[in-house]
N, C-alpha and C. Protein backbone atom coordinates (compact mmCIF):
# COMPACT_ATOMS: atom_id res chain seq x y z
N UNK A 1 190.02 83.67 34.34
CA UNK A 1 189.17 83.02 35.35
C UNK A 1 189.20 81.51 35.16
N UNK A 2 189.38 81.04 36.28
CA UNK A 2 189.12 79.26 36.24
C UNK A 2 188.23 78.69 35.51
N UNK A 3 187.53 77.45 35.12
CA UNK A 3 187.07 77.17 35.08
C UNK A 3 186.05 76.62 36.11
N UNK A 4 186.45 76.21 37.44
CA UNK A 4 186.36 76.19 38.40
C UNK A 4 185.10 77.47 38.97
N UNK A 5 185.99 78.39 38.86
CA UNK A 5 185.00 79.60 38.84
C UNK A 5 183.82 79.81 38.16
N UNK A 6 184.29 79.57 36.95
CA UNK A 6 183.15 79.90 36.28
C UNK A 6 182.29 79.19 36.50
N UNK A 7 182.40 77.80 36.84
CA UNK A 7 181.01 76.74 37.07
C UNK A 7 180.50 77.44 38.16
N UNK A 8 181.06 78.01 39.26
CA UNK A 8 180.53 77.82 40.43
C UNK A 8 179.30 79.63 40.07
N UNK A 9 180.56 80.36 39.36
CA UNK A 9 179.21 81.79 39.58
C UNK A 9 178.20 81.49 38.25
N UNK A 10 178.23 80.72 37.28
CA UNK A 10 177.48 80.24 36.34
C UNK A 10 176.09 79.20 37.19
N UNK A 11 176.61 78.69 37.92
CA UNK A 11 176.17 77.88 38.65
C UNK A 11 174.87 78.50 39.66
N UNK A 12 175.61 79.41 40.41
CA UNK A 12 174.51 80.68 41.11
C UNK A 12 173.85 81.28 40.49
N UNK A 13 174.30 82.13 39.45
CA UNK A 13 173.02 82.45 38.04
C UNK A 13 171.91 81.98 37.84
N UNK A 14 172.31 80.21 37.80
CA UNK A 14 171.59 79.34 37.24
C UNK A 14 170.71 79.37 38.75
N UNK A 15 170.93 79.00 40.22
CA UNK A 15 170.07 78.77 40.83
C UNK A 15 169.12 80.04 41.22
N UNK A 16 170.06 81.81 41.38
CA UNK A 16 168.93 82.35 40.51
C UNK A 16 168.33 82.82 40.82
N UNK A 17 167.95 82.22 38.96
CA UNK A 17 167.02 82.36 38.24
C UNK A 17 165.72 81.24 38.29
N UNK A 18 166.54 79.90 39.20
CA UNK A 18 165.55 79.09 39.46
C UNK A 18 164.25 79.65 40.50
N UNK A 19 164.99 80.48 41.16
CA UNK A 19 164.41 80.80 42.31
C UNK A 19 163.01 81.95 42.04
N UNK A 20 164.21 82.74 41.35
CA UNK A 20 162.92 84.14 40.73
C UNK A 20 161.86 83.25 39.78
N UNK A 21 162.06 81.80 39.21
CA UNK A 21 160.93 81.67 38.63
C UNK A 21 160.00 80.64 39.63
N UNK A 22 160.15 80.58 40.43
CA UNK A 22 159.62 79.82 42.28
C UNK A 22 158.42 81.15 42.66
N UNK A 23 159.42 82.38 42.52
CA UNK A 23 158.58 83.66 43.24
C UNK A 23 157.84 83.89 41.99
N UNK A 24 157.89 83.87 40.73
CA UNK A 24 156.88 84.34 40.04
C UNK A 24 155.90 83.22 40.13
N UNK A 25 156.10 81.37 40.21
CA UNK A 25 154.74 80.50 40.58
C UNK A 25 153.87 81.06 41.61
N UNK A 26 154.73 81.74 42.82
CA UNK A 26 153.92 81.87 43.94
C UNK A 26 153.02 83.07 43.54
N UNK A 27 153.03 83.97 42.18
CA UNK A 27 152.21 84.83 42.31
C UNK A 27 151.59 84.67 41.01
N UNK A 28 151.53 83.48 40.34
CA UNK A 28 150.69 83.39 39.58
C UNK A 28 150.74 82.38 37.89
N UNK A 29 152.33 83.17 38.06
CA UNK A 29 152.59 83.00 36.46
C UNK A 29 153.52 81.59 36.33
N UNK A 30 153.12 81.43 35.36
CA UNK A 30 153.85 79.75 35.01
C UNK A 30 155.14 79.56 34.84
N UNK A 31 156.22 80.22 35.65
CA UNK A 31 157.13 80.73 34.86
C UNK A 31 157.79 79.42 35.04
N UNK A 32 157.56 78.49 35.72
CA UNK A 32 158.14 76.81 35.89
C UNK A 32 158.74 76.07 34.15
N UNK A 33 157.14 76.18 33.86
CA UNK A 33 156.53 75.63 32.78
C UNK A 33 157.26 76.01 31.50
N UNK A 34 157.46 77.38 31.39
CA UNK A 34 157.95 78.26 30.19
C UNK A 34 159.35 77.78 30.51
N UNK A 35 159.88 78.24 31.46
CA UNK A 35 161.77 78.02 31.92
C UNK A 35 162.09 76.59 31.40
N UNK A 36 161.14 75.44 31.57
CA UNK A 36 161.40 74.39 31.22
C UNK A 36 160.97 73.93 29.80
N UNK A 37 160.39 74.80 29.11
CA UNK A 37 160.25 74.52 27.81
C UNK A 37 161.46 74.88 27.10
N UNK A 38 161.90 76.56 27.82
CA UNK A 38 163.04 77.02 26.99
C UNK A 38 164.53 75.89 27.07
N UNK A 39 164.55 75.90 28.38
CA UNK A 39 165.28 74.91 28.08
C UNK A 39 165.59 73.33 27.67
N UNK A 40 164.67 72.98 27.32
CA UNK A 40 164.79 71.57 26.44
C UNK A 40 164.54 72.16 24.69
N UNK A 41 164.07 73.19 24.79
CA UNK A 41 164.60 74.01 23.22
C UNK A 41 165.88 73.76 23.17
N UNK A 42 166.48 74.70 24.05
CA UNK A 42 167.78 75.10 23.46
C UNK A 42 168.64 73.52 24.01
N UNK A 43 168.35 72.60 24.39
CA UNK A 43 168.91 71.35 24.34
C UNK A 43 168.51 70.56 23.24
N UNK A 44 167.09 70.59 22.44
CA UNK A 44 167.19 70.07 21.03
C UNK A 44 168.19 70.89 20.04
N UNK A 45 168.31 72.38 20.37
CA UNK A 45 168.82 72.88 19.41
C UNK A 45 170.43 73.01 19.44
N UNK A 46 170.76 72.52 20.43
CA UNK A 46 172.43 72.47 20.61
C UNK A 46 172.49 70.77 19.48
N UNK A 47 171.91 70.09 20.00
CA UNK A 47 171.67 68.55 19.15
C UNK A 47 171.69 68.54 17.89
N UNK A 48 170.91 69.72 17.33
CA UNK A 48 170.73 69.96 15.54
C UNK A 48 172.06 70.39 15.49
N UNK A 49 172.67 71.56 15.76
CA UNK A 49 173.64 71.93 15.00
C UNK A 49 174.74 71.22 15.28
N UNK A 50 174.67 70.20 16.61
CA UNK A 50 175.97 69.26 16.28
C UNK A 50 176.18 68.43 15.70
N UNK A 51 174.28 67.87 15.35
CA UNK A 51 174.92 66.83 13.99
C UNK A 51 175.45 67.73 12.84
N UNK A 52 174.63 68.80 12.40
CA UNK A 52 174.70 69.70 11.68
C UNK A 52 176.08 69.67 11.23
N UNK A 53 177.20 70.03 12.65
CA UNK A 53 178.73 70.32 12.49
C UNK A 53 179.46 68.72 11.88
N UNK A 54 178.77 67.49 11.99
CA UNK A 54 179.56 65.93 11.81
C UNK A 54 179.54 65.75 9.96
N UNK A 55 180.72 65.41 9.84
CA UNK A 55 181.25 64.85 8.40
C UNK A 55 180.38 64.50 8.12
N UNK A 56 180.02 64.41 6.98
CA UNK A 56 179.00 63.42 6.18
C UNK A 56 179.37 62.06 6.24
N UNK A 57 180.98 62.05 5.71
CA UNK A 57 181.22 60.57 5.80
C UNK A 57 181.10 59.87 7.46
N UNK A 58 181.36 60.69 8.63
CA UNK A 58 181.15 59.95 9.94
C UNK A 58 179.82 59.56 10.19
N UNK A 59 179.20 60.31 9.53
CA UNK A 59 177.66 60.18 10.10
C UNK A 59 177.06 58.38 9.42
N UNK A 60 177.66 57.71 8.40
CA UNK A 60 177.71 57.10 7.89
C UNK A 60 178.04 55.78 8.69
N UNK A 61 179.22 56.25 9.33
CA UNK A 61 179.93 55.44 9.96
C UNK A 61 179.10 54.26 11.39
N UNK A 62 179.11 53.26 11.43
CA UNK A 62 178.83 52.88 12.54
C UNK A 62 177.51 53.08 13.19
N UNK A 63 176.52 53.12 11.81
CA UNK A 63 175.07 53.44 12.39
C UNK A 63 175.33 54.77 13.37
N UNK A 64 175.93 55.70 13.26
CA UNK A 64 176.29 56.66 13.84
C UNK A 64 174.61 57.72 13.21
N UNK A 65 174.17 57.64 12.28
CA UNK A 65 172.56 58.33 11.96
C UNK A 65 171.90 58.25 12.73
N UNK A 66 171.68 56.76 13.07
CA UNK A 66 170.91 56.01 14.27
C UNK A 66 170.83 56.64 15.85
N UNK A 67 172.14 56.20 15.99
CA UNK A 67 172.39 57.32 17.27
C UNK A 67 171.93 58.87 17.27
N UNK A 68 172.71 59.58 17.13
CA UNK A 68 171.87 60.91 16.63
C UNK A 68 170.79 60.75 16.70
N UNK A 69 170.16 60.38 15.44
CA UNK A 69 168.85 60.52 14.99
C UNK A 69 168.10 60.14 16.33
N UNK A 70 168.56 58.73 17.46
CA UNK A 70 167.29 58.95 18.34
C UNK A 70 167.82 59.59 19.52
N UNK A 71 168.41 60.31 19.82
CA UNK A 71 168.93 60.77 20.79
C UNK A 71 168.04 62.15 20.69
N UNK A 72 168.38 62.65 19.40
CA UNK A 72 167.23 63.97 19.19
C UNK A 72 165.68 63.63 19.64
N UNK A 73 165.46 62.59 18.80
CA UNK A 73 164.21 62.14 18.99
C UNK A 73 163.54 62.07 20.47
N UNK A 74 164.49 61.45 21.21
CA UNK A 74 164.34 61.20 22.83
C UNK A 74 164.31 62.77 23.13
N UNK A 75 165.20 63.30 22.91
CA UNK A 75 164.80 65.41 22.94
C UNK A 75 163.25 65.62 23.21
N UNK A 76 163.05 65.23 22.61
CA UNK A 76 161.54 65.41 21.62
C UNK A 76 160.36 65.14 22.82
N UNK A 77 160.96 64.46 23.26
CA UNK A 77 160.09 63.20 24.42
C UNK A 77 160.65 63.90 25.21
N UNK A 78 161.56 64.06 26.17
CA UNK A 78 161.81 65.23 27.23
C UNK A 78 160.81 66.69 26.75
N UNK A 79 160.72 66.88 25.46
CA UNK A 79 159.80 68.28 25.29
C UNK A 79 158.46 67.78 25.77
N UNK A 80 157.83 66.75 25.28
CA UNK A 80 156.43 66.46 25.70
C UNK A 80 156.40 66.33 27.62
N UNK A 81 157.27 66.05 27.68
CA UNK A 81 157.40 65.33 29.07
C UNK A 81 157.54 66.83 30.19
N UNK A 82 158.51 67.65 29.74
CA UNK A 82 158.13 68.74 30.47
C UNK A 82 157.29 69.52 30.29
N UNK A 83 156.65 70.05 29.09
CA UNK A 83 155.00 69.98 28.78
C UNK A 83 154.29 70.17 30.34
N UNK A 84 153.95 68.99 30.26
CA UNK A 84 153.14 67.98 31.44
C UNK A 84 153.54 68.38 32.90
N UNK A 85 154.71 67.99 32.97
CA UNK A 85 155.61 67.87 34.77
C UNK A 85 155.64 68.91 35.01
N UNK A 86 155.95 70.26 33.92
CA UNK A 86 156.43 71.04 35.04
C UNK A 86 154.78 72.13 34.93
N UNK A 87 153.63 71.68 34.88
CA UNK A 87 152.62 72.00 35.59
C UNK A 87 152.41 71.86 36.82
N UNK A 88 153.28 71.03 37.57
CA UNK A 88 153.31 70.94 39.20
C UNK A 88 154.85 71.23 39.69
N UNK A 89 154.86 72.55 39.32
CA UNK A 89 156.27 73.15 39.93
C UNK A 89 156.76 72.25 41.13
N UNK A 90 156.16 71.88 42.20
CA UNK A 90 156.65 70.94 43.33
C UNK A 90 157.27 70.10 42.70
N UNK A 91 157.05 68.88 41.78
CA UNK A 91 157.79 67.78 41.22
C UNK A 91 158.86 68.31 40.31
N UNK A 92 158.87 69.38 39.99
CA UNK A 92 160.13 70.24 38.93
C UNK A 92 161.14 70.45 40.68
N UNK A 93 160.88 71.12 41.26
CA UNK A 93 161.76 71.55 42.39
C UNK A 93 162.10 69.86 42.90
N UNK A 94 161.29 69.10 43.41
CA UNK A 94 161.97 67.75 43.55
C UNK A 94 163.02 67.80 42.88
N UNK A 95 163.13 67.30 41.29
CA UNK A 95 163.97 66.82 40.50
C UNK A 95 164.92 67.93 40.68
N UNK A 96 165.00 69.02 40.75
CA UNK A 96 165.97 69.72 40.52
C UNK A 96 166.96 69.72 41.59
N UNK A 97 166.29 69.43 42.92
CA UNK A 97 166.87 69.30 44.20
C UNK A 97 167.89 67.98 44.35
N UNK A 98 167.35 66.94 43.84
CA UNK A 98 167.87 65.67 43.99
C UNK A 98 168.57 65.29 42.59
N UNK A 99 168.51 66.01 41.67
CA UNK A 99 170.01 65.78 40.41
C UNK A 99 171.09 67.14 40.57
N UNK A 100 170.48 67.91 41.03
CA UNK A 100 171.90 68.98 41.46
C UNK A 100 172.44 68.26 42.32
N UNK A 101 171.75 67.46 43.49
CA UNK A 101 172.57 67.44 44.53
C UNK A 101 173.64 65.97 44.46
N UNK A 102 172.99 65.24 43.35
CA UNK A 102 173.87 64.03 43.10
C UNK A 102 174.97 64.41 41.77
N UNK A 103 174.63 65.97 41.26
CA UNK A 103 175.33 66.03 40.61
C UNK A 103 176.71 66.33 41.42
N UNK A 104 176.52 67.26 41.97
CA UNK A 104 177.64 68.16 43.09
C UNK A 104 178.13 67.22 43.87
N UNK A 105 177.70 66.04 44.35
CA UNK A 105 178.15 65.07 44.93
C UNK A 105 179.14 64.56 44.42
N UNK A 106 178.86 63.90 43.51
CA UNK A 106 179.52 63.22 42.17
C UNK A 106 180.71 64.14 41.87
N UNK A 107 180.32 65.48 41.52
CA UNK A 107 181.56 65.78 40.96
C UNK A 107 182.84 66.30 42.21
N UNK A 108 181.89 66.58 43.54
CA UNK A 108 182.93 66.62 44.42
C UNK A 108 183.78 65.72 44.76
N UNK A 109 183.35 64.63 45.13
CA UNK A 109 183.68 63.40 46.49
C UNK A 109 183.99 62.60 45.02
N UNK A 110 183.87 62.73 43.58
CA UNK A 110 184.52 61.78 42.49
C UNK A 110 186.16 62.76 42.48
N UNK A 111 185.92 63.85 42.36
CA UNK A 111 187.55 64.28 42.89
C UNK A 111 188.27 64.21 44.27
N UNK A 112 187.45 64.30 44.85
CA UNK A 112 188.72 64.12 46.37
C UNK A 112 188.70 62.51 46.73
N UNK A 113 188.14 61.85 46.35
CA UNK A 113 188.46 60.29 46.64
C UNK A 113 188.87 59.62 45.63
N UNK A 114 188.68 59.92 44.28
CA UNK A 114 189.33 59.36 42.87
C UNK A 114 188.50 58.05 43.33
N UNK A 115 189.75 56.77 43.11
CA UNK A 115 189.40 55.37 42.46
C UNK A 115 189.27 54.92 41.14
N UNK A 116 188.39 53.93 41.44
CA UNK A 116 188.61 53.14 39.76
C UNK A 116 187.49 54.06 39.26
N UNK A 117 187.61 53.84 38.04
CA UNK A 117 186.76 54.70 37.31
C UNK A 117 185.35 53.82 36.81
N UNK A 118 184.28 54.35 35.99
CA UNK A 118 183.45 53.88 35.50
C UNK A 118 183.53 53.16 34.66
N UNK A 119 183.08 54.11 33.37
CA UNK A 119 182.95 53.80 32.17
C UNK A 119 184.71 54.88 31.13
N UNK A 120 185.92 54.85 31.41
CA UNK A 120 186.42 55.27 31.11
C UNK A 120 186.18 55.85 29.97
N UNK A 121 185.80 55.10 29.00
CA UNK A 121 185.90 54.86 26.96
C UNK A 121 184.73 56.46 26.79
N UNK A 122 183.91 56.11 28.03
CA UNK A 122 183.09 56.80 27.80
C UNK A 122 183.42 58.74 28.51
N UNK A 123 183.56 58.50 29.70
CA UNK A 123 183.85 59.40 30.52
C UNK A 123 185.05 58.96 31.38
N UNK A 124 185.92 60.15 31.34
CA UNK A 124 187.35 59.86 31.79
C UNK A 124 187.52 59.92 33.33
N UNK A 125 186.37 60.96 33.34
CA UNK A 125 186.15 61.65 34.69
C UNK A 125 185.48 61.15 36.15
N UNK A 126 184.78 60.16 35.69
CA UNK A 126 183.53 59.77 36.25
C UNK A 126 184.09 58.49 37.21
N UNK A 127 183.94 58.15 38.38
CA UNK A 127 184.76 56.87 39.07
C UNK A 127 183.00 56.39 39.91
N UNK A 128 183.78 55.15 40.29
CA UNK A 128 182.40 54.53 41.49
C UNK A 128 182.22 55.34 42.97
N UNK A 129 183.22 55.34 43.06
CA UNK A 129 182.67 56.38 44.81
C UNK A 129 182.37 57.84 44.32
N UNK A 130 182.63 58.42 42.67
CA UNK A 130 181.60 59.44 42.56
C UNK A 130 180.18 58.93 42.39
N UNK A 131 179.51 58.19 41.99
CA UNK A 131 178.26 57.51 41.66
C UNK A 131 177.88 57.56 42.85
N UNK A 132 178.21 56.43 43.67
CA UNK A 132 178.18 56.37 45.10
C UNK A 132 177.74 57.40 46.06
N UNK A 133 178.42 58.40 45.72
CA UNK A 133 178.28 59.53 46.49
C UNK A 133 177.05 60.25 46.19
N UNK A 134 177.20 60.55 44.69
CA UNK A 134 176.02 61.20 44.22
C UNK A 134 174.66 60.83 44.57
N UNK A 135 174.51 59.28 44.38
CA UNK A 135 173.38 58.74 44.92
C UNK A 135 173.06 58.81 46.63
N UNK A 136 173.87 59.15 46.90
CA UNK A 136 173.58 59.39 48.67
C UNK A 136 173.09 61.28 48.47
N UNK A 137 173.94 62.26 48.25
CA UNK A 137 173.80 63.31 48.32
C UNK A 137 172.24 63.37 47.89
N UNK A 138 172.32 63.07 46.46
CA UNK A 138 170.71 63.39 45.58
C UNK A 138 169.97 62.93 46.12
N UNK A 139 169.84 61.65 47.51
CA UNK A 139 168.61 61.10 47.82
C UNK A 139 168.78 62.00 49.51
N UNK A 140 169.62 62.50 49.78
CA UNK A 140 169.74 63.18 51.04
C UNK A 140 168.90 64.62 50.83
N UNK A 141 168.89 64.90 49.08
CA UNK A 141 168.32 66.61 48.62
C UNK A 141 166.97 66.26 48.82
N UNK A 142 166.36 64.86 48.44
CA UNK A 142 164.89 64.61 48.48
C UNK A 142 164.52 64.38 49.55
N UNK A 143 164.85 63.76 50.61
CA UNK A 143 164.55 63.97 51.88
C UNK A 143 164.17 65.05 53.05
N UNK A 144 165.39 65.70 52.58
CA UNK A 144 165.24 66.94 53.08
C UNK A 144 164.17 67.95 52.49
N UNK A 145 164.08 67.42 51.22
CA UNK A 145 162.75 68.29 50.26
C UNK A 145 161.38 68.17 51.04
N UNK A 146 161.15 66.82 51.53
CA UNK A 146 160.22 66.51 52.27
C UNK A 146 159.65 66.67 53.47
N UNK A 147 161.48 66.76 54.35
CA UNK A 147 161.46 67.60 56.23
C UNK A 147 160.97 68.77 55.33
N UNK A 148 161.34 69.81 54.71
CA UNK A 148 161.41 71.34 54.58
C UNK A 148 159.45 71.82 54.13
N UNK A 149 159.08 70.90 53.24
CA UNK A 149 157.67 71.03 52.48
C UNK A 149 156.59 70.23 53.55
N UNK A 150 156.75 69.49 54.51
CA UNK A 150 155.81 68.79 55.46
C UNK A 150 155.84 68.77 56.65
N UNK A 151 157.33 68.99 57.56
CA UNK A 151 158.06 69.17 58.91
C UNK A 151 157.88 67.61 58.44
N UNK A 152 157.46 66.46 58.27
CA UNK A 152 157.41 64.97 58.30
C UNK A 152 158.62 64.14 57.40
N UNK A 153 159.33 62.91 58.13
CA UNK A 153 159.87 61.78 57.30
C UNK A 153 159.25 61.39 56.29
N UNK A 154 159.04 61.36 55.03
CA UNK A 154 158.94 60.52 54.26
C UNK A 154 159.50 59.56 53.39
N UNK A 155 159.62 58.25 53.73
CA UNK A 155 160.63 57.14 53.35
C UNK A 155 160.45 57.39 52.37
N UNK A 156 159.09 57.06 51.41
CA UNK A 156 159.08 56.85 50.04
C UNK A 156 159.99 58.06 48.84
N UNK A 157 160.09 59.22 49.46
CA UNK A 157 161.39 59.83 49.21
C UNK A 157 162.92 59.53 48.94
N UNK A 158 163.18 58.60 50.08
CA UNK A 158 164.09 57.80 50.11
C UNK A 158 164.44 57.14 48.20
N UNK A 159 163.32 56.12 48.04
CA UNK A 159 163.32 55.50 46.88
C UNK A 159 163.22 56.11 45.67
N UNK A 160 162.37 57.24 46.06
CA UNK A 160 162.16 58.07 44.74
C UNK A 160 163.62 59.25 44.77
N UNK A 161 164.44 59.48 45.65
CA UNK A 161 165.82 60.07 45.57
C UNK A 161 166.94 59.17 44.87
N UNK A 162 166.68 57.93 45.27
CA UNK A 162 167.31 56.86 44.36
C UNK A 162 167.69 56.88 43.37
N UNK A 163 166.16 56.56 42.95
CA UNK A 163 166.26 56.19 41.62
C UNK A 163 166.28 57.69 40.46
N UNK A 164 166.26 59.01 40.80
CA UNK A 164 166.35 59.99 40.41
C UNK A 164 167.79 60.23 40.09
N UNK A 165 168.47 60.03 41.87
CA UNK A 165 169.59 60.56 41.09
C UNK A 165 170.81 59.59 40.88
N UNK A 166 170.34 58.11 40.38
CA UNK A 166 171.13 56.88 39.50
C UNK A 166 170.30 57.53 38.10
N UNK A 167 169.20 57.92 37.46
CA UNK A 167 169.05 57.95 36.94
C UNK A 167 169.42 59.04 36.34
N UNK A 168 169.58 60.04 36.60
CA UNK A 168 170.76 61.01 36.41
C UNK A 168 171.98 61.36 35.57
N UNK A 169 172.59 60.26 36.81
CA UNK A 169 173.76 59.72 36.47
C UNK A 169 174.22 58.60 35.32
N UNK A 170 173.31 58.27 34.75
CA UNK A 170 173.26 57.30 33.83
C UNK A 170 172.46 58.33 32.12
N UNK A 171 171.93 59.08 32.70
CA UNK A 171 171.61 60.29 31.45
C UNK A 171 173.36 61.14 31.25
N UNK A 172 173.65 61.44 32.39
CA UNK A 172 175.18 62.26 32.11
C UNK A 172 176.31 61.00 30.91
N UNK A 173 175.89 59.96 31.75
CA UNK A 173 176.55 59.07 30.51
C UNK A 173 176.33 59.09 29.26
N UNK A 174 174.90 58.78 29.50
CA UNK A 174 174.85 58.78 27.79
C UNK A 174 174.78 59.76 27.00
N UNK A 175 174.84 61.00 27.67
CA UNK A 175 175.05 62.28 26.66
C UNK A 175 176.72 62.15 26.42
N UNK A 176 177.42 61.74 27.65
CA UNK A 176 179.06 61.74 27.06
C UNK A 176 178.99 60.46 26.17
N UNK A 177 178.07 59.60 26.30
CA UNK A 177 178.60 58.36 24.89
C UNK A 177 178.39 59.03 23.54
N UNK A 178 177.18 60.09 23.42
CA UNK A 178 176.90 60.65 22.04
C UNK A 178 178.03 61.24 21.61
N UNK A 179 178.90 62.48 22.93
CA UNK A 179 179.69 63.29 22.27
C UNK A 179 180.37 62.50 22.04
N UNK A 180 181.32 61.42 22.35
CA UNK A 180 182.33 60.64 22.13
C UNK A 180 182.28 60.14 20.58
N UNK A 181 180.66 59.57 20.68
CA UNK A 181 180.69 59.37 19.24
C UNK A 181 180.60 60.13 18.07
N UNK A 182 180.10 61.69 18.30
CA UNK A 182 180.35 62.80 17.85
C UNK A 182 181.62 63.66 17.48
N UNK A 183 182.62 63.20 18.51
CA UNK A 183 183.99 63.19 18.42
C UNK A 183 184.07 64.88 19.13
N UNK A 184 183.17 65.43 19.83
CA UNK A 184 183.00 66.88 20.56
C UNK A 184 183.28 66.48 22.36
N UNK A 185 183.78 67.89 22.59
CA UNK A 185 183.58 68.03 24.24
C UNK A 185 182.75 68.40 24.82
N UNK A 186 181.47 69.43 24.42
CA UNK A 186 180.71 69.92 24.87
C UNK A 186 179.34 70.01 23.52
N UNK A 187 178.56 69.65 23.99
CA UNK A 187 177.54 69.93 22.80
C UNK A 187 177.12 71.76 22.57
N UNK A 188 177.42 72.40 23.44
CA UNK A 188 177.31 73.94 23.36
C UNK A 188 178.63 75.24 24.36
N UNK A 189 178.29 75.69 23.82
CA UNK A 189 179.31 76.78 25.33
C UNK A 189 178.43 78.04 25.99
N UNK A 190 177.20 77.76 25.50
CA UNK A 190 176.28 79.29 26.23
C UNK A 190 176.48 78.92 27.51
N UNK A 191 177.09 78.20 28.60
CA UNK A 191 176.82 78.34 30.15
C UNK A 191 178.93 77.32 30.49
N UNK A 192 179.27 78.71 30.66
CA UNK A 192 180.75 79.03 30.99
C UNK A 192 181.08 77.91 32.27
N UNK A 193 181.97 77.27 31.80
CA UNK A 193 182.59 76.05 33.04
C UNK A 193 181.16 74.75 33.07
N UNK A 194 180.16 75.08 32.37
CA UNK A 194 178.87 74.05 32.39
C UNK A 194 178.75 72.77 30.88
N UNK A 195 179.46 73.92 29.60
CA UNK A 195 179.52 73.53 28.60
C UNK A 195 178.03 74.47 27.94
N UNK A 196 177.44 73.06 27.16
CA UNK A 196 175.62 73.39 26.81
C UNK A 196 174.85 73.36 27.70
N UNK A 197 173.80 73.67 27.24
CA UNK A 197 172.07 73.95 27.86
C UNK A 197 172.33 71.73 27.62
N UNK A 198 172.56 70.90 27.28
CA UNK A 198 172.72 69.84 27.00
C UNK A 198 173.64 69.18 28.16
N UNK A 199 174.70 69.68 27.97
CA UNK A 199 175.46 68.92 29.05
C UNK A 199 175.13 69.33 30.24
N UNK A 200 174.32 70.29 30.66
CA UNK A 200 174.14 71.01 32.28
C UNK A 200 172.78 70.18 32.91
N UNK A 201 171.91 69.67 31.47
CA UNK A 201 170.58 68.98 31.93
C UNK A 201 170.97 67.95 31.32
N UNK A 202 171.56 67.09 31.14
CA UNK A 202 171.81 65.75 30.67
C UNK A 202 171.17 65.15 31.75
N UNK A 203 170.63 65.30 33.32
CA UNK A 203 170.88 64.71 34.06
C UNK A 203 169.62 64.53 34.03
N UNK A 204 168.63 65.47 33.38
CA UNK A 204 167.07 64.89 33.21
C UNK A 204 167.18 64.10 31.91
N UNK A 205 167.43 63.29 31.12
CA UNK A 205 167.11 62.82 29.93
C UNK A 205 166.35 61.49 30.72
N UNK A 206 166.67 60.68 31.42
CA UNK A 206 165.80 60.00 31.98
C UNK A 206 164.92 59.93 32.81
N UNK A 207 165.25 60.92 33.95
CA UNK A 207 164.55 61.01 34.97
C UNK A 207 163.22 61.59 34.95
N UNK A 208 163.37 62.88 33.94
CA UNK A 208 161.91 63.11 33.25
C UNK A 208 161.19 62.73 32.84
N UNK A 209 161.63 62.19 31.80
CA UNK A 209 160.59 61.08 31.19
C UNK A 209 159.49 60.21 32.10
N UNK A 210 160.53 59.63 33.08
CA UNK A 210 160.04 58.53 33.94
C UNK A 210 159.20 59.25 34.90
N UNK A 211 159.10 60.08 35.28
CA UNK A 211 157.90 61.27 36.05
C UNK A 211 157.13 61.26 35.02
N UNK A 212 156.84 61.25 33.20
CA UNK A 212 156.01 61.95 33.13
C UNK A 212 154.87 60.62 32.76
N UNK A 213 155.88 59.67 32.74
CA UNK A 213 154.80 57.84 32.11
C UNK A 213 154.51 58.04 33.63
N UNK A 214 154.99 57.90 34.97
CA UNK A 214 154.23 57.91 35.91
C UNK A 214 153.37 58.61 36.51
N UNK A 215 153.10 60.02 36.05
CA UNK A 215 152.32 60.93 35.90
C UNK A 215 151.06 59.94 35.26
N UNK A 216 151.11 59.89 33.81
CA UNK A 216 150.26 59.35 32.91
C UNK A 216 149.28 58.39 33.55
């Protein structure tokens, strides 16, 4: 099977199961809350065992502890942070709507249009008219989040699709700057053609957070 494939029926799995835990909010149970705890678990815990797997002597190397060490830490802070957020399943379905959709953007329209690339050193894959794109798609998912939940326009959607899914896109980076400096391709393989529970939500490492200080 492709890889290709596999993202895409890994991919449906994944939405799901998003969904069955939508129908269990509507009848009661938190299942938002729990789904999002488990998974920033198993994204601290892909983190432990990959420093776990690094040389002693690399870890040494290049304030390379440092890294690690707060990258987990920031883990830590995504755990408190979904805690909190995903008590209002609505703002969990936002985010999820508008970083899938700048993700899928990105990774579509960054392959069929190529160009110059980003951050090469960092990600090989990644070009400006995928960014570009993504940020249109992900702020097109929040918009529409808003026709679908109000029948009404809401601009301020607009801004808050923005900056969600640049911010996103700038978490996918810096999880590929860790592995790079980790010297890995994937921080896990439990989700086939996705990599980790890490690389599949890289795309909240910032965006969460920043919901949950504005929550605060």
């Amino acid at each position: 099977m492709s890889n290709t494939s596999q993202r895409v029926i890994v991919g449906a799995i994944m939405a799901a199961i998003a969904v069955a835990a939508a129908v269990a909010e509507h009848y009661g149970f938190h299942a938002v809350r729990y789904l999002g705890i488990l998974v920033v678990l198993g994204m601290i815990l892909e983190m432990i065992m990959a420093i776990r797997h690094v040389p002693q002597e690399q870890l040494c190397q290049n304030k390379n502890w440092l890294v690690y060490g707060g990258f987990l830490a920031w883990l830590f802070v995504m755990l408190a942070a979904i805690n909190t957020v995903a008590t209002r399943p609505w703002i969990i379905l936002l985010l999820l709507l508008t970083i899938s959709g700048a993700d899928i953007g990105a990774w579509f329209f960054g392959r069929m249009l190529g160009g110059d690339k980003m951050w090469e050193r960092l990600s090989a894959n990644k070009t400006w008219a995928g960014q570009i794109a993504g940020i249109i798609c992900g702020t097109v998912m929040a918009l529409l989040y808003g026709l679908l939940g109000t029948d009404t326009f809401m601009p301020q959607l607009m801004w808050i699709g923005i900056s969600i899914a640049l911010l996103s896109q700038y978490g996918d980076l810096t999880a590929s700057w860790v592995k790079r400096r980790m010297g890995i391709k994937d921080f896990g393989h439990i989700l086939p053609g996705h990599g980790g529970m890490l690389d599949r939500f890289d795309g909240w490492i910032y965006a969460l957070p920043l919901i949950w200080l504005i929550m605060l």
